[in-house]
Every structure is written in structure tokens, then in C-alpha cells.
PDB file of N, CA and C in Angstrom:
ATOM      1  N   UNK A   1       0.849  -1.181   0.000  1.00  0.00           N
ATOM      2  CA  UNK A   1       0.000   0.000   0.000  1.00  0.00           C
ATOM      3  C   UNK A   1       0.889   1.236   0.000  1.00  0.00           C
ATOM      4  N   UNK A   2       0.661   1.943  -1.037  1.00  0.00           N
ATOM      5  CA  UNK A   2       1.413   3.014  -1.548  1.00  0.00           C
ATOM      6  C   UNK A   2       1.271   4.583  -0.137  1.00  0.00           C
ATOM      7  N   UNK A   3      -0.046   4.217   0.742  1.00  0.00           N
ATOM      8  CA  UNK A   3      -0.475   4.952   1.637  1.00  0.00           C
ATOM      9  C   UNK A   3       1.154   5.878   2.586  1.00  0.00           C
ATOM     10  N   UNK A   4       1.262   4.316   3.117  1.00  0.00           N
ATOM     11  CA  UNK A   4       2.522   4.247   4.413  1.00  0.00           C
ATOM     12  C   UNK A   4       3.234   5.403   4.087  1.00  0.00           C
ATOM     13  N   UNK A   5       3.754   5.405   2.476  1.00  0.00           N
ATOM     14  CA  UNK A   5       4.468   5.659   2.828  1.00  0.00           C
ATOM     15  C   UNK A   5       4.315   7.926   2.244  1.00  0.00           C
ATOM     16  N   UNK A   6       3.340   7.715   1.826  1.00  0.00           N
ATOM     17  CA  UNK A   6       3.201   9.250   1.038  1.00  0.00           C
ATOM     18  C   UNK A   6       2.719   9.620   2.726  1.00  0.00           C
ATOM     19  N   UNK A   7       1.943   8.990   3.521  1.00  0.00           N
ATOM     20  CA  UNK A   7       1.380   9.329   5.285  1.00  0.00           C
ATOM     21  C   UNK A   7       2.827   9.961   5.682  1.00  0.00           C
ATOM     22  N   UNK A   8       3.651   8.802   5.692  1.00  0.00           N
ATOM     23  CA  UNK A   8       5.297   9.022   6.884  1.00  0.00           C
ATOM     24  C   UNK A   8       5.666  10.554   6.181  1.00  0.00           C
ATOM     25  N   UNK A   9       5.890  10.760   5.189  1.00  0.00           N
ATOM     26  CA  UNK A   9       6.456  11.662   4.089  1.00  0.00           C
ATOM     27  C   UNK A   9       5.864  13.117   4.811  1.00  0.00           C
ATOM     28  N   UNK A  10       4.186  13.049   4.444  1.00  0.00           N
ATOM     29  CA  UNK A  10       3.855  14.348   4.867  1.00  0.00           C
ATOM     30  C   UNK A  10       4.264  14.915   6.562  1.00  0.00           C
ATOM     31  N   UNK A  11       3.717  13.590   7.371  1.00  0.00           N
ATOM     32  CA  UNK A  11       3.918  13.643   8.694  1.00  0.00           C
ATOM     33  C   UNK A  11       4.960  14.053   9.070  1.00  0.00           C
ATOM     34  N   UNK A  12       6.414  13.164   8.551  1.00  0.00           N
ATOM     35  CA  UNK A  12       7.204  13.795   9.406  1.00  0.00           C
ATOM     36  C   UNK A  12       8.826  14.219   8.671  1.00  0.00           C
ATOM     37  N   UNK A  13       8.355  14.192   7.462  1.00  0.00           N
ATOM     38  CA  UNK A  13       9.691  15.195   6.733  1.00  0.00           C
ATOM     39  C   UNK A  13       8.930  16.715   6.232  1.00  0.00           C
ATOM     40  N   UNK A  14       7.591  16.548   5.766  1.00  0.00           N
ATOM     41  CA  UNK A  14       6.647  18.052   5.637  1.00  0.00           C
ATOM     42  C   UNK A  14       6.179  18.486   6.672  1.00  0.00           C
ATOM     43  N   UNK A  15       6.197  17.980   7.837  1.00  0.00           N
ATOM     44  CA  UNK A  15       5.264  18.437   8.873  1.00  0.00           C
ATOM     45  C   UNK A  15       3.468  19.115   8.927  1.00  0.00           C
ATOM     46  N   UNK A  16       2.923  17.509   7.782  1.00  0.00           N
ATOM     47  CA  UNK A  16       1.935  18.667   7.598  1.00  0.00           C
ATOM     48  C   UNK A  16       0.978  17.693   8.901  1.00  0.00           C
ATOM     49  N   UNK A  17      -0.050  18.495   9.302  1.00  0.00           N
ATOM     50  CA  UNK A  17      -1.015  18.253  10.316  1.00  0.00           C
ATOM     51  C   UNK A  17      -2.066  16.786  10.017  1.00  0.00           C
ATOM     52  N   UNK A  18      -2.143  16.462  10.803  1.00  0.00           N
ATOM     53  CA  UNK A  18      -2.888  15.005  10.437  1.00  0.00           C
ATOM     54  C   UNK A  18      -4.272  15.092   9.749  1.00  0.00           C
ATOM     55  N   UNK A  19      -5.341  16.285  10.410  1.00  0.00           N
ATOM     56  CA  UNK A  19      -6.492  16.883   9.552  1.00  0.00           C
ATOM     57  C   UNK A  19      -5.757  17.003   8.280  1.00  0.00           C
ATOM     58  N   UNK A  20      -4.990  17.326   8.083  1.00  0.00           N
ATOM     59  CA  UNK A  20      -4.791  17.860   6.432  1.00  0.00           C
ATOM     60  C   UNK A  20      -4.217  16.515   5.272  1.00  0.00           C
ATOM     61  N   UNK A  21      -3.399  15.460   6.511  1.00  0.00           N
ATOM     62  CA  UNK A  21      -3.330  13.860   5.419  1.00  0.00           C
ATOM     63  C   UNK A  21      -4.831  13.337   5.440  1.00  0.00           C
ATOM     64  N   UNK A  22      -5.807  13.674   6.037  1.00  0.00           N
ATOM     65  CA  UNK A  22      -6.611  12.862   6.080  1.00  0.00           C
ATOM     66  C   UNK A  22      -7.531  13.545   4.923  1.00  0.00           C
ATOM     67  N   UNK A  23      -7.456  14.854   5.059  1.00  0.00           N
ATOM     68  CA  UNK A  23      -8.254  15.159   3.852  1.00  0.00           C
ATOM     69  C   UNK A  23      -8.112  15.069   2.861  1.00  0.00           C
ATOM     70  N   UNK A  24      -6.603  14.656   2.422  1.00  0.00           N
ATOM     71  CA  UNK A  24      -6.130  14.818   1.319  1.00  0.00           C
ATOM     72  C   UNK A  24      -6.113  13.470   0.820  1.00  0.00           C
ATOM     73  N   UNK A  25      -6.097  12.367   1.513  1.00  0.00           N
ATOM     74  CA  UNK A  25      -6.288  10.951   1.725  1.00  0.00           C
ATOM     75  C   UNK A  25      -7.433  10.234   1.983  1.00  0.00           C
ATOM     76  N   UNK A  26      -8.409  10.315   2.309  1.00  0.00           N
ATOM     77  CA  UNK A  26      -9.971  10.023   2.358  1.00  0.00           C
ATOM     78  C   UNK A  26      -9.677   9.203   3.735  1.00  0.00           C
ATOM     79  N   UNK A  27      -8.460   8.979   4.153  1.00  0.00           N
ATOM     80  CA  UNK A  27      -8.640   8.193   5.217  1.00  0.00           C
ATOM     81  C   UNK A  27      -8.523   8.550   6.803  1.00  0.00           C
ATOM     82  N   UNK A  28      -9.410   7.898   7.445  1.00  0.00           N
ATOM     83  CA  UNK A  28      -9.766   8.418   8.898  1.00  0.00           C
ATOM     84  C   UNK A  28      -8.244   9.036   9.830  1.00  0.00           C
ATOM     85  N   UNK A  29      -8.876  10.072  10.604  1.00  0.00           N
ATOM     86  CA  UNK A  29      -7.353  10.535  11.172  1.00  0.00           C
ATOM     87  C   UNK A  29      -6.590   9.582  11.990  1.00  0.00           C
ATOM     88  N   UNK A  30      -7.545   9.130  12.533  1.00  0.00           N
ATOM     89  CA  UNK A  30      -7.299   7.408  13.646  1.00  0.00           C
ATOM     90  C   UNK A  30      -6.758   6.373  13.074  1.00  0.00           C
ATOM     91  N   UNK A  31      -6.684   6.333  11.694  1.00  0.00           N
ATOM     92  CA  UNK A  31      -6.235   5.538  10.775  1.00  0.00           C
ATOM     93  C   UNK A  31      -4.854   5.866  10.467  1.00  0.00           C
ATOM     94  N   UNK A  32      -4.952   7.091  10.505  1.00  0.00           N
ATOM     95  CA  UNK A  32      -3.529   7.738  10.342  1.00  0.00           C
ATOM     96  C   UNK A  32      -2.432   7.818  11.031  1.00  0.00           C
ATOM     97  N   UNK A  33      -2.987   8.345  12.194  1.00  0.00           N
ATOM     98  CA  UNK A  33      -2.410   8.181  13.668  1.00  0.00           C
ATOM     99  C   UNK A  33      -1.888   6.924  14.259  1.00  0.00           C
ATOM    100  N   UNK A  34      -2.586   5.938  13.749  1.00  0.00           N
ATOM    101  CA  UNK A  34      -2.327   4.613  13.688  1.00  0.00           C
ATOM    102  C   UNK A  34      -0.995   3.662  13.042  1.00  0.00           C
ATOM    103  N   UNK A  35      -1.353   4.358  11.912  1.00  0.00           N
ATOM    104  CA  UNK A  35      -0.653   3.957  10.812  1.00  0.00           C
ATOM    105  C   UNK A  35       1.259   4.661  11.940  1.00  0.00           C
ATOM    106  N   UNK A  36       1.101   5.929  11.590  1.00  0.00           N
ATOM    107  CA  UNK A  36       2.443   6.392  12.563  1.00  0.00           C
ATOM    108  C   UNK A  36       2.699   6.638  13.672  1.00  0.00           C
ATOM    109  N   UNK A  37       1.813   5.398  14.558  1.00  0.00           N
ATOM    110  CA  UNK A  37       2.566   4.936  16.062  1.00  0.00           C
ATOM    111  C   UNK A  37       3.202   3.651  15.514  1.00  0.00           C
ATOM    112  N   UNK A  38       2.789   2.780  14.527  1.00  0.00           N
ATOM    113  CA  UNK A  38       3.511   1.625  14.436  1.00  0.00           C
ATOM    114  C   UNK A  38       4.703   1.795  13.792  1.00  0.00           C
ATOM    115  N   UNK A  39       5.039   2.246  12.915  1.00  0.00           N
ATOM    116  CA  UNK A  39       6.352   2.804  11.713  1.00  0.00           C
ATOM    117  C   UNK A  39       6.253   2.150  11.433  1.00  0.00           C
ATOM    118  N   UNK A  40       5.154   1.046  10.823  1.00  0.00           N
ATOM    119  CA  UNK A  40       5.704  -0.093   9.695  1.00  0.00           C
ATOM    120  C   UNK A  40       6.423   0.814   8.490  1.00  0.00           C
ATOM    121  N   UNK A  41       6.922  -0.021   7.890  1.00  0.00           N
ATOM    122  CA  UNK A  41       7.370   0.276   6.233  1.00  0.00           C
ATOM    123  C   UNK A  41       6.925  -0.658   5.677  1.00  0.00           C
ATOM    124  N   UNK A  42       6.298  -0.147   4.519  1.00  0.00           N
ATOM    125  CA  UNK A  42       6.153  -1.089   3.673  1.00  0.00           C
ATOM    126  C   UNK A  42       6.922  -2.302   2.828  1.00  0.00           C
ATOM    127  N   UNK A  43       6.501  -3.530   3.045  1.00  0.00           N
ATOM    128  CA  UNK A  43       7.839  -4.512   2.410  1.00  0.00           C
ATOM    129  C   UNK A  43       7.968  -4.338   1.156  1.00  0.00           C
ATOM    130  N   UNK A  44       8.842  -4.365   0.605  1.00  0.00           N
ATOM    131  CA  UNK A  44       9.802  -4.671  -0.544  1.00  0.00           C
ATOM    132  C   UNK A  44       9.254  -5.750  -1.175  1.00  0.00           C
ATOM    133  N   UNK A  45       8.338  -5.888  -2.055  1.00  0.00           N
ATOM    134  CA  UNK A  45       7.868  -7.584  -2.630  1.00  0.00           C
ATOM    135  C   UNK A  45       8.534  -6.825  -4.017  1.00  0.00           C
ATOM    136  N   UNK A  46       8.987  -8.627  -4.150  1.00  0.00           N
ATOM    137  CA  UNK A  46       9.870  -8.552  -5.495  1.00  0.00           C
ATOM    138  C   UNK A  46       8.820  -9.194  -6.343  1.00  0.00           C
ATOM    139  N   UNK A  47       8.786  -9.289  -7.705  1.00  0.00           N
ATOM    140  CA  UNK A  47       7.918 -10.391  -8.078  1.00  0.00           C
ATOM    141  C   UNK A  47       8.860 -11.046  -9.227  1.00  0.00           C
ATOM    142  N   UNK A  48       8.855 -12.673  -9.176  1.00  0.00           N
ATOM    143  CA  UNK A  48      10.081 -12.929  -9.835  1.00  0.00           C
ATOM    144  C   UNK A  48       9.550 -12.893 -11.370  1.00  0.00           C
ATOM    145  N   UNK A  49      10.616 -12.696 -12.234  1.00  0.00           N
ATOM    146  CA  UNK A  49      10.567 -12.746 -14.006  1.00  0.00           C
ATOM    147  C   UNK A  49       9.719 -14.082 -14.326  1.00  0.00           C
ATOM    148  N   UNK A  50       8.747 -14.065 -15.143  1.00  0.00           N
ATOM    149  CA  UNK A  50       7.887 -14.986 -15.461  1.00  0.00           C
ATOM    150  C   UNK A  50       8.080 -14.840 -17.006  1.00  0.00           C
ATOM    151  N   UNK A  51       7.893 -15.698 -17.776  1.00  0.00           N
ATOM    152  CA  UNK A  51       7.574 -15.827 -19.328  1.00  0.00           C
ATOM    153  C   UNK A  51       6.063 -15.494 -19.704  1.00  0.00           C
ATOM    154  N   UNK A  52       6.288 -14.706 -20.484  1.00  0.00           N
ATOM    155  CA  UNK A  52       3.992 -14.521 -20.485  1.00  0.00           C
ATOM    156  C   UNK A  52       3.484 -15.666 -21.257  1.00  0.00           C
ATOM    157  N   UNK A  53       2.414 -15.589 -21.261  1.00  0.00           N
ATOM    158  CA  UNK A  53       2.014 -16.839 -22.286  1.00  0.00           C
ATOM    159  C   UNK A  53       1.454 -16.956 -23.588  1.00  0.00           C
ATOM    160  N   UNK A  54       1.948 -15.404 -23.885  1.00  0.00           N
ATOM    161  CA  UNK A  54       1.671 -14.929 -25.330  1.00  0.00           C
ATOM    162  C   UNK A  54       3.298 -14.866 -25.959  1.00  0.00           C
ATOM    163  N   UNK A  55       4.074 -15.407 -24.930  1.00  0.00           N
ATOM    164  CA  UNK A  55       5.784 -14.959 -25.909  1.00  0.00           C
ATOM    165  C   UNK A  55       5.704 -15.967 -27.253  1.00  0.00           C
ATOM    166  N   UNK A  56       5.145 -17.143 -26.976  1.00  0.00           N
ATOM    167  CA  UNK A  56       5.197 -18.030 -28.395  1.00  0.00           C
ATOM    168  C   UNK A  56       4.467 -17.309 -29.579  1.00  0.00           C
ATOM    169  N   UNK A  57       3.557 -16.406 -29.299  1.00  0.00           N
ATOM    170  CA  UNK A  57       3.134 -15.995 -29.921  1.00  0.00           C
ATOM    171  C   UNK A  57       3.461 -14.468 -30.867  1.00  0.00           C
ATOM    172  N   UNK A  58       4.237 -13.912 -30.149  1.00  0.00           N
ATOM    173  CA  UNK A  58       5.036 -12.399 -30.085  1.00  0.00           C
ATOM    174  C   UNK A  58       5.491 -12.350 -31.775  1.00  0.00           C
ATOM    175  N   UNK A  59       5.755 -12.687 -32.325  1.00  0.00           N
ATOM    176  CA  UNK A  59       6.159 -12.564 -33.514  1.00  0.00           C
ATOM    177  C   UNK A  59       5.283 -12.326 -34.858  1.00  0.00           C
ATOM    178  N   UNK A  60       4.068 -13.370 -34.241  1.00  0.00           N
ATOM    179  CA  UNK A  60       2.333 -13.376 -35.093  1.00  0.00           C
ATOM    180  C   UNK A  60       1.795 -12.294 -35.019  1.00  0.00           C
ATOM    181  N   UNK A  61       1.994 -11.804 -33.678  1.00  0.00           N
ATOM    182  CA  UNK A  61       0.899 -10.672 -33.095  1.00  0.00           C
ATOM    183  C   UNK A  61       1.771  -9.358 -33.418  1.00  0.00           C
ATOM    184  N   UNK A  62       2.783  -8.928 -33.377  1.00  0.00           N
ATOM    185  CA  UNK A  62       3.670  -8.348 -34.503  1.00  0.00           C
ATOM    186  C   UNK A  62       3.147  -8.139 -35.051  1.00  0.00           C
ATOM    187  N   UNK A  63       2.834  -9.032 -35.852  1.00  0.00           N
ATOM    188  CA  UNK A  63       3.331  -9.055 -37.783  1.00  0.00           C
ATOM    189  C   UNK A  63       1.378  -8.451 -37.936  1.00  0.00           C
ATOM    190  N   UNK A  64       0.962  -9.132 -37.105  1.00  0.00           N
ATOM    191  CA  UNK A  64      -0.926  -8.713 -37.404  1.00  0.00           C
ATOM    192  C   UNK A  64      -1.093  -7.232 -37.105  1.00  0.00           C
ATOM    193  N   UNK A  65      -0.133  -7.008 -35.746  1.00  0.00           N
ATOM    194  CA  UNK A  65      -0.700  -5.086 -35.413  1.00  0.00           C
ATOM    195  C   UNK A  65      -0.385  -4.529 -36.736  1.00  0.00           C
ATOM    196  N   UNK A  66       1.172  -4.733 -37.219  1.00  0.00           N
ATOM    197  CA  UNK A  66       1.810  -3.670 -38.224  1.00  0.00           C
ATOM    198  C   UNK A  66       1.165  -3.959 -39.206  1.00  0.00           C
ATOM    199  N   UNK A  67       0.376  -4.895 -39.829  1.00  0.00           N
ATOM    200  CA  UNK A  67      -0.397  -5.031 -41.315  1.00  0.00           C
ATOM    201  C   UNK A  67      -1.667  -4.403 -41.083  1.00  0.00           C
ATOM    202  N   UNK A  68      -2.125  -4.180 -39.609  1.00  0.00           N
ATOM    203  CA  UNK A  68      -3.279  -3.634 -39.452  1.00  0.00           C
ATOM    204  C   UNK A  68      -3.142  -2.395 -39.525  1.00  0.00           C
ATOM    205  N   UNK A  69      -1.790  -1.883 -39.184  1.00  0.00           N
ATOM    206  CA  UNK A  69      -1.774   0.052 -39.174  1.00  0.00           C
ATOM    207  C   UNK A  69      -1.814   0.349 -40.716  1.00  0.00           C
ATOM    208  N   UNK A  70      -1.066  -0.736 -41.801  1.00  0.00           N
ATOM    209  CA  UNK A  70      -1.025  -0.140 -42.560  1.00  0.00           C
ATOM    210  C   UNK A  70      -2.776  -0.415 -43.514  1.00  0.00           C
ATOM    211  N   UNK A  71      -3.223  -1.146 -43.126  1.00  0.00           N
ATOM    212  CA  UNK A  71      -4.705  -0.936 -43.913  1.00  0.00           C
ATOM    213  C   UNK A  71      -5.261   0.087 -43.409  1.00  0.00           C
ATOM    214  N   UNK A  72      -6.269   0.206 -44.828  1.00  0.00           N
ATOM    215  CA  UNK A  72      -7.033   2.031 -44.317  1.00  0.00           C
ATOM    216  C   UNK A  72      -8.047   1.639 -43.309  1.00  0.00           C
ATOM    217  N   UNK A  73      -8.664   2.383 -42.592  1.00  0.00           N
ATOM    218  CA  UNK A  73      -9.775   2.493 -42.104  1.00  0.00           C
ATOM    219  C   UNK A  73     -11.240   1.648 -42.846  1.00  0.00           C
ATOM    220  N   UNK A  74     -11.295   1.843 -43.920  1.00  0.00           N
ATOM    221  CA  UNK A  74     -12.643   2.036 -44.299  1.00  0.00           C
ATOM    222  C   UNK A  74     -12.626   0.850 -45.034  1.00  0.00           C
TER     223      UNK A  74
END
């Protein structure tokens, strides 16, 4: 959650007021307040390199976009 960490940011390198993350954030001030008594940080998820399941296909689907730009419209 991208929240943690734009919350920590305003809180306590901008010093802005907790009414003002919350308004700017839709989320409750208690939520907020919450959020920076614990200091989590957000983890680091990696996600490992996968093959898609269109790569066998990557060369077809190529060749179909670029013959399609070049036909007209109509």
C-alpha cells in the first residue's frame, strides 16, 4: 500500500497536520495516527521474471498489429 508511505512523508519530513493527510487521503485521522505509532514500512515484494504466455506468440501478433496500421480504415 502506496499509503505508508506518502502518510510518513507528509507527517514527518513536511510536517503537515494530520487533519490535512486525512483530507487529502480520504482516510480516517485514527487511521492515520495509527498507521504512525507503528512505523511499519512497507515490504519490498519482489515479483520474480515470469515468461507470459503470449511470448510463443510475439512474432504473429507483430506481424498482425503492423499489417493492421497499414490498412485504411474504411
Amino acid at each position: 500500500m502506496e499509503f505508508l508511505k506518502v502518510i510518513r512523508t507528509w507527517a514527518l519530513r513536511d510536517k503537515m497536520p494530520i487533519r490535512e493527510i486525512a483530507r487529502r487521503t480520504g482516510i480516517s485521522r485514527n487511521t492515520i495516527k495509527k498507521y504512525l505509532r507503528e512505523g511499519k514500512v512497507e515490504p519490498a515484494i519482489q515479483t520474480p521474471d515470469r515468461p507470459s504466455k503470449l511470448d510463443p506468440y510475439a512474432k504473429q501478433l507483430t506481424a498482425w498489429l503492423v499489417s493492421d496500421l497499414r490498412e485504411s480504415r474504411k
